[in-house]
Every structure is written in structure tokens, then in C-alpha cells.
N, C-alpha and C. Protein backbone atom coordinates (compact mmCIF):
# COMPACT_ATOMS: atom_id res chain seq x y z
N UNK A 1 0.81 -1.19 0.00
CA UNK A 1 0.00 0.00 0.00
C UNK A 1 0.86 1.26 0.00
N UNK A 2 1.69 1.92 1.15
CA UNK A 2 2.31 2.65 1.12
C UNK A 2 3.99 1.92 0.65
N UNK A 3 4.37 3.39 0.36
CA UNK A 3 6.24 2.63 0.13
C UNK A 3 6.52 3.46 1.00
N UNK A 4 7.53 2.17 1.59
CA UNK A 4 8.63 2.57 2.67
C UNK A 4 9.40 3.61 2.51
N UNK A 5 9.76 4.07 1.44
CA UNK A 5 10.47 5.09 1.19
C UNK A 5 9.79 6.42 1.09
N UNK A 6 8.56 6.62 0.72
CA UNK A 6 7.74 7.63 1.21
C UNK A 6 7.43 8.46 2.42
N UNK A 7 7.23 6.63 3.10
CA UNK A 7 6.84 7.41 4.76
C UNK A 7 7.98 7.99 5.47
N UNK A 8 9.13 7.30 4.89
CA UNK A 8 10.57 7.36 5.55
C UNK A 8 10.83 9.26 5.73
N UNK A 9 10.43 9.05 4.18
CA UNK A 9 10.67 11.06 3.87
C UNK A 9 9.74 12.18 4.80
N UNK A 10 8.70 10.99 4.77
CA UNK A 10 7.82 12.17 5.56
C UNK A 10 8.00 12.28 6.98
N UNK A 11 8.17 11.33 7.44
CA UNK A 11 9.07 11.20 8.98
C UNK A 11 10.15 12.62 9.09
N UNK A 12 11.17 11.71 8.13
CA UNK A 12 12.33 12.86 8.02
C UNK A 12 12.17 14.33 7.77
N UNK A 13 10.83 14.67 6.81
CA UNK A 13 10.55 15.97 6.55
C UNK A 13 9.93 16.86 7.97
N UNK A 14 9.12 15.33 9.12
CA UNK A 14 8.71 16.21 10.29
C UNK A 14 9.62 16.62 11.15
N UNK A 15 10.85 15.65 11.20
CA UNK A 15 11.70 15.86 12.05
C UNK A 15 12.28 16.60 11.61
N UNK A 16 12.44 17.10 10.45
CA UNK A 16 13.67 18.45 9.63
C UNK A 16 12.58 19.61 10.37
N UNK A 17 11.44 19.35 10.27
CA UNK A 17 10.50 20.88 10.63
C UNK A 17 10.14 21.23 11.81
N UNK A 18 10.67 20.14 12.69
CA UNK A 18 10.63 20.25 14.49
C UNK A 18 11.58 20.94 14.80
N UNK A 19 13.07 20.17 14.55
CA UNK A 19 13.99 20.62 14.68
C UNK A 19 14.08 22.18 14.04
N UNK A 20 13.54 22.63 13.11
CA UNK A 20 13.82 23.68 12.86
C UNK A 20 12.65 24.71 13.67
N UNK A 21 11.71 24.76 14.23
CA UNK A 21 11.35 24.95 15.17
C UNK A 21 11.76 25.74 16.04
N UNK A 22 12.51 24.04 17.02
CA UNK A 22 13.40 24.21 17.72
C UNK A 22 14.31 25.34 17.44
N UNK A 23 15.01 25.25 16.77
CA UNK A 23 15.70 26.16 16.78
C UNK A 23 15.49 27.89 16.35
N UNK A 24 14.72 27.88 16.02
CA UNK A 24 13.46 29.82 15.69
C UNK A 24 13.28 29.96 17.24
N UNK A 25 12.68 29.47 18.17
CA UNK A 25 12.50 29.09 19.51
C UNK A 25 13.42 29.57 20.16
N UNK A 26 14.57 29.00 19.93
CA UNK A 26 15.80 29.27 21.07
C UNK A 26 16.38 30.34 20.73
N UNK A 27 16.44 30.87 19.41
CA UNK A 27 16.78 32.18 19.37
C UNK A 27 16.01 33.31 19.42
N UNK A 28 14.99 32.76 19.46
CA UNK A 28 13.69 34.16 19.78
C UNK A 28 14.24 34.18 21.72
N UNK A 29 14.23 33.00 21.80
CA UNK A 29 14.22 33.40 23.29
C UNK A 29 15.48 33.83 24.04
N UNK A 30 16.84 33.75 23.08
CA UNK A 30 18.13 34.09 23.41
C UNK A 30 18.00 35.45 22.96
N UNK A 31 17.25 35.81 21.92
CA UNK A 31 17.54 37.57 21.92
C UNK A 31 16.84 38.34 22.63
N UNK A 32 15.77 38.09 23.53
CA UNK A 32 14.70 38.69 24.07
C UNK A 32 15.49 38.61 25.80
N UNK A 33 16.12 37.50 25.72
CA UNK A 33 16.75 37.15 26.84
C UNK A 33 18.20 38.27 26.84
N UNK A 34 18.57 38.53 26.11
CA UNK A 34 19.76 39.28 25.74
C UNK A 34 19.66 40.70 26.07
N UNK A 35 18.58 41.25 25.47
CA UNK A 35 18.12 42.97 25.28
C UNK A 35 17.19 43.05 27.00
N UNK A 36 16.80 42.23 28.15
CA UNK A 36 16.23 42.32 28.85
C UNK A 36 16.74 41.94 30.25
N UNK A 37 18.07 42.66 30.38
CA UNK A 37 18.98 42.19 31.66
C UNK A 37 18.27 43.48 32.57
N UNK A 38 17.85 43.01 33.69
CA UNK A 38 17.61 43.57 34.78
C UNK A 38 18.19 43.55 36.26
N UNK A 39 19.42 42.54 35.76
CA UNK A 39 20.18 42.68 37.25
C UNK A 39 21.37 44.00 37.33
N UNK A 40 21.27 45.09 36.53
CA UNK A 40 21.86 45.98 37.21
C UNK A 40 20.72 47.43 37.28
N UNK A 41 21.11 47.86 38.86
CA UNK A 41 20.17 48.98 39.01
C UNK A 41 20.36 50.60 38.16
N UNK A 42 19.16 50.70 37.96
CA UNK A 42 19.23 51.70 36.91
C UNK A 42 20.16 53.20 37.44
N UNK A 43 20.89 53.81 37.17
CA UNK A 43 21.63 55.02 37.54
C UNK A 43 21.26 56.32 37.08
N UNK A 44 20.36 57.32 37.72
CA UNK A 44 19.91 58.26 37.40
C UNK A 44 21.49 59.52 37.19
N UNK A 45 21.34 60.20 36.31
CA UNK A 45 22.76 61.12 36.56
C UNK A 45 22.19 62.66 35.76
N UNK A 46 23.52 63.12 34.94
CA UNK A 46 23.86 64.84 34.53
C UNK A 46 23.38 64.72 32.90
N UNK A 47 22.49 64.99 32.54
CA UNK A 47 22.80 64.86 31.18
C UNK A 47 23.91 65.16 30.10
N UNK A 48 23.50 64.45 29.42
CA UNK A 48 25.21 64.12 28.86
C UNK A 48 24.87 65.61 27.27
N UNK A 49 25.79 66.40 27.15
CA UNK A 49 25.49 67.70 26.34
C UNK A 49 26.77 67.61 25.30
N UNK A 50 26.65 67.69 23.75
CA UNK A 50 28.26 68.23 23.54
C UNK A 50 29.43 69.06 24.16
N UNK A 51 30.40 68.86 24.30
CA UNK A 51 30.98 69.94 25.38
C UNK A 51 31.31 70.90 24.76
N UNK A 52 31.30 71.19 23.23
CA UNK A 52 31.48 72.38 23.37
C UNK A 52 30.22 73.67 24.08
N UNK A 53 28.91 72.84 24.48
CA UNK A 53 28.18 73.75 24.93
C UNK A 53 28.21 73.45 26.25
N UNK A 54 29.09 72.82 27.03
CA UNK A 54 29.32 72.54 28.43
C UNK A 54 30.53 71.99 28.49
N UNK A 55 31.25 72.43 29.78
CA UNK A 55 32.40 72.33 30.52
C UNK A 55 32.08 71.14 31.11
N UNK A 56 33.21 70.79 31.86
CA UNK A 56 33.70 70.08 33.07
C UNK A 56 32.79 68.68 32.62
N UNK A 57 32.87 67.55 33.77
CA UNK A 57 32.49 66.56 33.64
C UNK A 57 32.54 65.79 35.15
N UNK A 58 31.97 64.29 35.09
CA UNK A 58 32.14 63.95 36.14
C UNK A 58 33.28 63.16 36.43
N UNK A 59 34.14 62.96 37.70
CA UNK A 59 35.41 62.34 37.75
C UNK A 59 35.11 60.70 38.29
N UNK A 60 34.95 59.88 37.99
CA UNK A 60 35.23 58.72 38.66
C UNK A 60 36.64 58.38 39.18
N UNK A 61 37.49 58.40 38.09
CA UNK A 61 38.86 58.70 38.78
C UNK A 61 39.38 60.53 38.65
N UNK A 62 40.23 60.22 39.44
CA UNK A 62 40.86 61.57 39.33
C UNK A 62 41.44 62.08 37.57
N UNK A 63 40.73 62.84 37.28
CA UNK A 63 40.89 63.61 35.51
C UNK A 63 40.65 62.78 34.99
N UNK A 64 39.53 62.15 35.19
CA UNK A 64 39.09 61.34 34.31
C UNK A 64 37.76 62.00 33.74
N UNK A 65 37.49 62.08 32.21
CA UNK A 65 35.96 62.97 31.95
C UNK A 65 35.43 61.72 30.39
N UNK A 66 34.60 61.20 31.18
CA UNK A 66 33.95 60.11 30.48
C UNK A 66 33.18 60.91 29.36
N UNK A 67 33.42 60.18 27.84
CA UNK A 67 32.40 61.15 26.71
C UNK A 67 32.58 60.35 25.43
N UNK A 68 31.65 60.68 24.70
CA UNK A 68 31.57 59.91 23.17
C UNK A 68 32.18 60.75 22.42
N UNK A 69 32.63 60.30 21.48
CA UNK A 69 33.08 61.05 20.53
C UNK A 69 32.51 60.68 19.19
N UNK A 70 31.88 62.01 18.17
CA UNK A 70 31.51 61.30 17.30
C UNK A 70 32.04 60.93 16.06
N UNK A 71 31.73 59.97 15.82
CA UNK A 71 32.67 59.71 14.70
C UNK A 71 31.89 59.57 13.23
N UNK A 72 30.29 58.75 12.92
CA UNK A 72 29.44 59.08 12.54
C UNK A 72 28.21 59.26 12.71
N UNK A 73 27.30 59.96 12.73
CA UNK A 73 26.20 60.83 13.49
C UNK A 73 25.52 61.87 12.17
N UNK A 74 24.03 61.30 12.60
CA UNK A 74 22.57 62.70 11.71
C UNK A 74 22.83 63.56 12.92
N UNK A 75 23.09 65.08 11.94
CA UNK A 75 22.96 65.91 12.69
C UNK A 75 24.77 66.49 13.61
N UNK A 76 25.58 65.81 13.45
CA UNK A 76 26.52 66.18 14.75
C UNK A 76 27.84 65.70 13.54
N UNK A 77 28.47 66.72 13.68
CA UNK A 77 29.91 66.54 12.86
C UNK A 77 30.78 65.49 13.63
N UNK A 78 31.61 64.87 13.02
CA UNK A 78 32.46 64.02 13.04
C UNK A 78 33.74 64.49 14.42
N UNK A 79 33.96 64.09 15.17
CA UNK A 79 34.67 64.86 16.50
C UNK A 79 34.21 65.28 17.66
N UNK A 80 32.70 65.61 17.11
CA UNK A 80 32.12 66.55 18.13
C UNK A 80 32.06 65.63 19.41
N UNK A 81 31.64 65.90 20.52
CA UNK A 81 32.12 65.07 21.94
C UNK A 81 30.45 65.49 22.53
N UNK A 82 30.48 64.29 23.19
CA UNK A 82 29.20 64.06 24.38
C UNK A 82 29.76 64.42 25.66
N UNK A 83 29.88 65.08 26.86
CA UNK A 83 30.23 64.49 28.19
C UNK A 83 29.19 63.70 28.79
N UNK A 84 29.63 62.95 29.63
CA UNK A 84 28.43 61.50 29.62
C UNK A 84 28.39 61.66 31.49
N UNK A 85 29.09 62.37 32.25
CA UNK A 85 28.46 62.53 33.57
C UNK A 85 28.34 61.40 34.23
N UNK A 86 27.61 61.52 35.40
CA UNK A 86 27.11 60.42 36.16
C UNK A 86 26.87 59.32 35.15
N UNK A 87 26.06 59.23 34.41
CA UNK A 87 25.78 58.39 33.60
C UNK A 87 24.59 59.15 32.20
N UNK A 88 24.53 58.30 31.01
CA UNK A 88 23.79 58.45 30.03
C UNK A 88 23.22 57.78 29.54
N UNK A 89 21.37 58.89 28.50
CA UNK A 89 21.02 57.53 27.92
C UNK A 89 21.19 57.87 26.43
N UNK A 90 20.81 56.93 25.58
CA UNK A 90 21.10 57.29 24.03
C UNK A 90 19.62 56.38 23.47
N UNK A 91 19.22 57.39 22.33
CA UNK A 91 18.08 57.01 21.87
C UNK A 91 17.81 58.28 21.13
N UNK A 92 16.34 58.20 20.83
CA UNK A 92 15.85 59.14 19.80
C UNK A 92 14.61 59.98 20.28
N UNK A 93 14.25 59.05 21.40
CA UNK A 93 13.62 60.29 22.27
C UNK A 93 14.38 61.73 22.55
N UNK A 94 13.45 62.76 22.82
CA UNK A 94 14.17 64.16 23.44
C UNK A 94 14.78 64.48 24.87
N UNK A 95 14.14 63.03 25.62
CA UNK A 95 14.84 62.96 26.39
C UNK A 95 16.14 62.12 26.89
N UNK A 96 16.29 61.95 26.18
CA UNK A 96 17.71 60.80 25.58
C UNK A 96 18.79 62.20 26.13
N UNK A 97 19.97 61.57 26.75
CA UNK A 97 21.11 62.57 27.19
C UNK A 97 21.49 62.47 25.55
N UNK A 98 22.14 61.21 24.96
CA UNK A 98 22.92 61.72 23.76
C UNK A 98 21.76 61.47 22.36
N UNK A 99 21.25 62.18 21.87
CA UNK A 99 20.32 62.09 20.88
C UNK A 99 20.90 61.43 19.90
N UNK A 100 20.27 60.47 19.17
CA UNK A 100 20.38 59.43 17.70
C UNK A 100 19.04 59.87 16.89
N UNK A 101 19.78 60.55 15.79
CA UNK A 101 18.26 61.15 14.96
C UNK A 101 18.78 59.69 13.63
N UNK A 102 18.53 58.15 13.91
CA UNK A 102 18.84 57.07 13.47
C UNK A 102 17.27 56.60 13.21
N UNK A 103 16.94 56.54 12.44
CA UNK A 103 15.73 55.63 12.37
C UNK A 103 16.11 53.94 12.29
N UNK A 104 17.20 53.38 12.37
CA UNK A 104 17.48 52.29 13.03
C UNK A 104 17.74 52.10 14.83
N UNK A 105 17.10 53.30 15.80
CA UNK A 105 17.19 53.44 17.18
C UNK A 105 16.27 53.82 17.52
N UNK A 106 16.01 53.08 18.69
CA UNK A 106 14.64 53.37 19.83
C UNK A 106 14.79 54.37 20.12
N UNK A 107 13.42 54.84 20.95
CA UNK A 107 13.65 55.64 21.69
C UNK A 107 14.79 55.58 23.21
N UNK A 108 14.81 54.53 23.48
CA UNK A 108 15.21 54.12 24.89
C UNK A 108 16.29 53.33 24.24
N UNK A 109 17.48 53.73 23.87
CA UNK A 109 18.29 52.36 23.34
C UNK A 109 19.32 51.79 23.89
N UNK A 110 20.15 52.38 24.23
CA UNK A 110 21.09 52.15 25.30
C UNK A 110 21.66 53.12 26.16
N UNK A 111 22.15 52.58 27.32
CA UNK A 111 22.56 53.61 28.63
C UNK A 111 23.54 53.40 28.89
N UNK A 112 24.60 54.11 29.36
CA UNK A 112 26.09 54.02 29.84
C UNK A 112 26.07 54.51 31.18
N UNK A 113 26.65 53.75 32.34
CA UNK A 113 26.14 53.93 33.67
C UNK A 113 28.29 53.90 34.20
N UNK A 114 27.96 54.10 35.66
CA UNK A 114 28.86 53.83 36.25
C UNK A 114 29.03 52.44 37.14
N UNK A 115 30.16 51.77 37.16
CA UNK A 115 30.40 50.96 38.08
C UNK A 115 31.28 50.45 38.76
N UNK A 116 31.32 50.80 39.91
CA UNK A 116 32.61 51.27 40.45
C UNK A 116 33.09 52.05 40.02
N UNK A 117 34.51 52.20 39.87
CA UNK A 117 35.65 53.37 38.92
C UNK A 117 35.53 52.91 37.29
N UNK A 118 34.53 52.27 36.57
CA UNK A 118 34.17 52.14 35.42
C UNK A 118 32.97 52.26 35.16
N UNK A 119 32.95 52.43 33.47
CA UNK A 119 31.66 53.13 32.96
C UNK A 119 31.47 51.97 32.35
N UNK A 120 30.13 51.72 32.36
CA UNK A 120 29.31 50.27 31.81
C UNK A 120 28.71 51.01 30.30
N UNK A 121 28.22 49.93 29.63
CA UNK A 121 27.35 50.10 28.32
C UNK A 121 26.61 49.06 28.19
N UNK A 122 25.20 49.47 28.57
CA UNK A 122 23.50 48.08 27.83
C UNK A 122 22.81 48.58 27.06
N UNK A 123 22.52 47.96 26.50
CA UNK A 123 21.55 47.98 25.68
C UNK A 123 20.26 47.60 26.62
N UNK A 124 18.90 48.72 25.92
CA UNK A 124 17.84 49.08 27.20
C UNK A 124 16.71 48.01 26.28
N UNK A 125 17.04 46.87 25.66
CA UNK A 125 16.08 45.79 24.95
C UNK A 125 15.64 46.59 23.61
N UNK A 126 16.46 46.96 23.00
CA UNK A 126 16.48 47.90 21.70
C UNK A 126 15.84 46.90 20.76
N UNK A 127 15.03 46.83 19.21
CA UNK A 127 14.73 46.15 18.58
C UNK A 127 16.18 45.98 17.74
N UNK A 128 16.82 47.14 17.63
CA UNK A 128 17.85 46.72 16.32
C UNK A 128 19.00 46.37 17.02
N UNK A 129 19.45 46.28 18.19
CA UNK A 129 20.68 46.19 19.31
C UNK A 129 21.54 47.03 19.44
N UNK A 130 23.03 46.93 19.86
CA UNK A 130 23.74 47.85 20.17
C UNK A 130 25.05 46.89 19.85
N UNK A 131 25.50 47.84 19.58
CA UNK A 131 27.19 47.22 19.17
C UNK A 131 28.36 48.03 19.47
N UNK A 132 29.03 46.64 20.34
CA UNK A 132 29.99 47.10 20.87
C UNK A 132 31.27 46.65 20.52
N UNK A 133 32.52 47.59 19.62
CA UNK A 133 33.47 47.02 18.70
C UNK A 133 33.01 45.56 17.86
N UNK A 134 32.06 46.02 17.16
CA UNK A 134 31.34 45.25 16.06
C UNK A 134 30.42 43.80 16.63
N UNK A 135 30.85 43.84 17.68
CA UNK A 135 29.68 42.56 18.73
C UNK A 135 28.30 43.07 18.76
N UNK A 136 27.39 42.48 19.07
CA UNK A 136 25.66 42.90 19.42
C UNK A 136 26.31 42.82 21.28
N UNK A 137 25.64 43.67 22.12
CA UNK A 137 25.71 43.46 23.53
C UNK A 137 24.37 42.40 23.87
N UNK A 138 25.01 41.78 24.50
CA UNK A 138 23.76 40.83 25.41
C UNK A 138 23.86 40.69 26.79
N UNK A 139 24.78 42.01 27.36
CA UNK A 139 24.88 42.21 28.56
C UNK A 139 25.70 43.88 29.30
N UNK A 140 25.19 43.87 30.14
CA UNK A 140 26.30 45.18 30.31
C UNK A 140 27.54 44.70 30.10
N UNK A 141 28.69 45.71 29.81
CA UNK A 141 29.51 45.36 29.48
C UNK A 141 30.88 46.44 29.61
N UNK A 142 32.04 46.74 30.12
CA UNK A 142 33.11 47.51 30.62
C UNK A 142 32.87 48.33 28.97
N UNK A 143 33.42 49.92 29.40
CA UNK A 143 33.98 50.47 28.37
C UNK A 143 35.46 50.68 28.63
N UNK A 144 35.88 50.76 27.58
CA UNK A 144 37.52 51.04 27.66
C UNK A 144 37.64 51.98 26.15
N UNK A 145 38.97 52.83 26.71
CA UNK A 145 39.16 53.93 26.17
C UNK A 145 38.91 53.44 24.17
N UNK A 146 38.50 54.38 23.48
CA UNK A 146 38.53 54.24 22.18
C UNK A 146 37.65 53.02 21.15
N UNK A 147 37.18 52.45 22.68
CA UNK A 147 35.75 51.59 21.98
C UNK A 147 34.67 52.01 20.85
N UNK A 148 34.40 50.92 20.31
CA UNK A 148 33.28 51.50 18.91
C UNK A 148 31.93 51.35 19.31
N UNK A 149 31.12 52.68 19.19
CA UNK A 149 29.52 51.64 19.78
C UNK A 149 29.04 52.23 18.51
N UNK A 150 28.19 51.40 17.83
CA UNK A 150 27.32 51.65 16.80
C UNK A 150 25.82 51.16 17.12
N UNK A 151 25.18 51.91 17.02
CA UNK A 151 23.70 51.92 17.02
C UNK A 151 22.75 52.55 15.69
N UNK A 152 22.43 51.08 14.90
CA UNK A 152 21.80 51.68 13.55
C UNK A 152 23.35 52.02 12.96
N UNK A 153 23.06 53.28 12.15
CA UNK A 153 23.95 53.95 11.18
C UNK A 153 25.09 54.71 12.00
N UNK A 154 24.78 55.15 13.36
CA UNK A 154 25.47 55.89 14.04
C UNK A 154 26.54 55.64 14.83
N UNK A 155 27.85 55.96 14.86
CA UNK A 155 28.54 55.39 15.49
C UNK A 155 29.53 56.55 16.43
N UNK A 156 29.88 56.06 17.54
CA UNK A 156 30.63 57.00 18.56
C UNK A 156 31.65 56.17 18.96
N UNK A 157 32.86 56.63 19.38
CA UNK A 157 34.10 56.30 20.21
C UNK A 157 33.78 57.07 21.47
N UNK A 158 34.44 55.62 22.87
CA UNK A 158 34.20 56.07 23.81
C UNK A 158 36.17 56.68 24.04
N UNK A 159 35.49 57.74 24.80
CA UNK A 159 37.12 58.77 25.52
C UNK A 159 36.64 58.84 26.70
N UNK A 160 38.29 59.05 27.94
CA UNK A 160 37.85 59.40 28.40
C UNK A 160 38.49 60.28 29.11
């Protein structure tokens, strides 16, 4: 009635379509899991302004003045500098410390906080992510001097 070799395929075709499944599954739930870290507490701070329209900054270490630099950016020439303060957020809201006029960026996209005598970088569960020296972040993560963060089209070097 049936051939063995038929059913064989169709077996194999369910198990090719489980398994693949499976696996849409685990990465829906590894990126949702990624953009949605809540074990560090949120850090309210100074908003972060180009400096040429503001001085000074905040010190974690002694002369130390944490800031982006831009490198490409809508709206903001190539050089121009963020001071990033207590801490910052970046997005496309108006209330975003460092503004992204990116239509590849949330409103809420990522925040740069303090911790300890270092400045952190997360991503705030952005749809398009955050990249850090060409990685996606799936966690806070240390900045160190001359780092690349790109968000969408936009990209900044961290100084500090």
C-alpha cells in the first residue's frame, strides 16, 4: 500500500520541521533574553550635552571625563564630543542625554552607567541592538578607552 520510502521522507521531513522549530524558539528566546537584563540597578545622573556647549564633567577617577566622541552621526559633525556625567542615555527620544536622529534606534536604546571606577554600556532591549566594537551586547559590558559603539547607522568612540 504505502512505500517505505515515502513514509521514511515524511518522517524525516517532520523531524527536519521540528527541529527547525526548535531552533526559531531558542533564538527568539536568546535575543529577548539578551536585550532584557535587569540585574543591574538603573543610575539616574547629569545629562550628557556636547561639550562644546558645556564644561567640566564627572570624575570617577581623578581627571578622568567620560564622553563619546563622534565619529558618525545625523545631525553632529564628526569629533564633536558628548560628556556623559554620572551616567547616560542614548536614543531618539528628546529625552535621551545623547540624541540618535537614526531611524534604526529606539527611543530608549542604550545607557552608559557607572560601576565602580568604570563606565558600563547596555543595551535598554532595543529592537535593532547595540554594538559594541562590532559585537551585538547581550549584557552590560566595561567600556575602555577608544571603543566602537554603533547603534543603527550611528557610530561613537568612547574617551575618556
Amino acid at each position: 500500500m504505502d512505500d517505505p520510502i515515502a513514509v521514511a521522507l515524511q518522517f524525516g521531513f517532520l523531524a527536519v520541521l521540528y527541529l527547525f522549530l526548535l531552533w526559531v524558539v531558542r533564538s527568539a528566546r536568546r535575543d529577548l533574553a539578551g536585550g532584557a537584563n535587569t540585574d543591574v540597578p538603573v543610575a539616574g545622573g547629569a545629562a550628557a550635552q556636547p561639550s562644546r556647549e558645556r564644561g567640566g564633567g564627572m570624575d570617577l577617577r581623578q581627571g578622568v571625563r567620560p564622553r563619546l566622541e563622534v565619529v558618525a552621526a545625523m545631525n553632529f559633525p564628526p569629533g564633536a564630543e558628548f560628556e556623559i556625567g554620572d551616567s547616560a542615555t542614548m536614543g531618539r527620544s528628546p529625552n535621551s542625554d545623547v540624541p540618535i536622529e537614526d531611524p534604526f534606534a529606539s527611543s530608549a536604546h542604550a545607557r552608559i552607567f557607572p560601576r565602580g571606577q568604570f563606565m558600563y554600556i547596555e543595551d535598554m532591549g532595543s529592537t535593532n541592538g547595540t554594538y559594541l566594537n562590532g559585537r551585538q551586547l547581550r549584557r552590560p559590558e566595561q567600556l575602555k578607552v577608544a571603543d566602537s559603539i554603533r547603534i543603527g547607522e550611528t557610530e561613537y568612540r568612547y574617551q575618556e
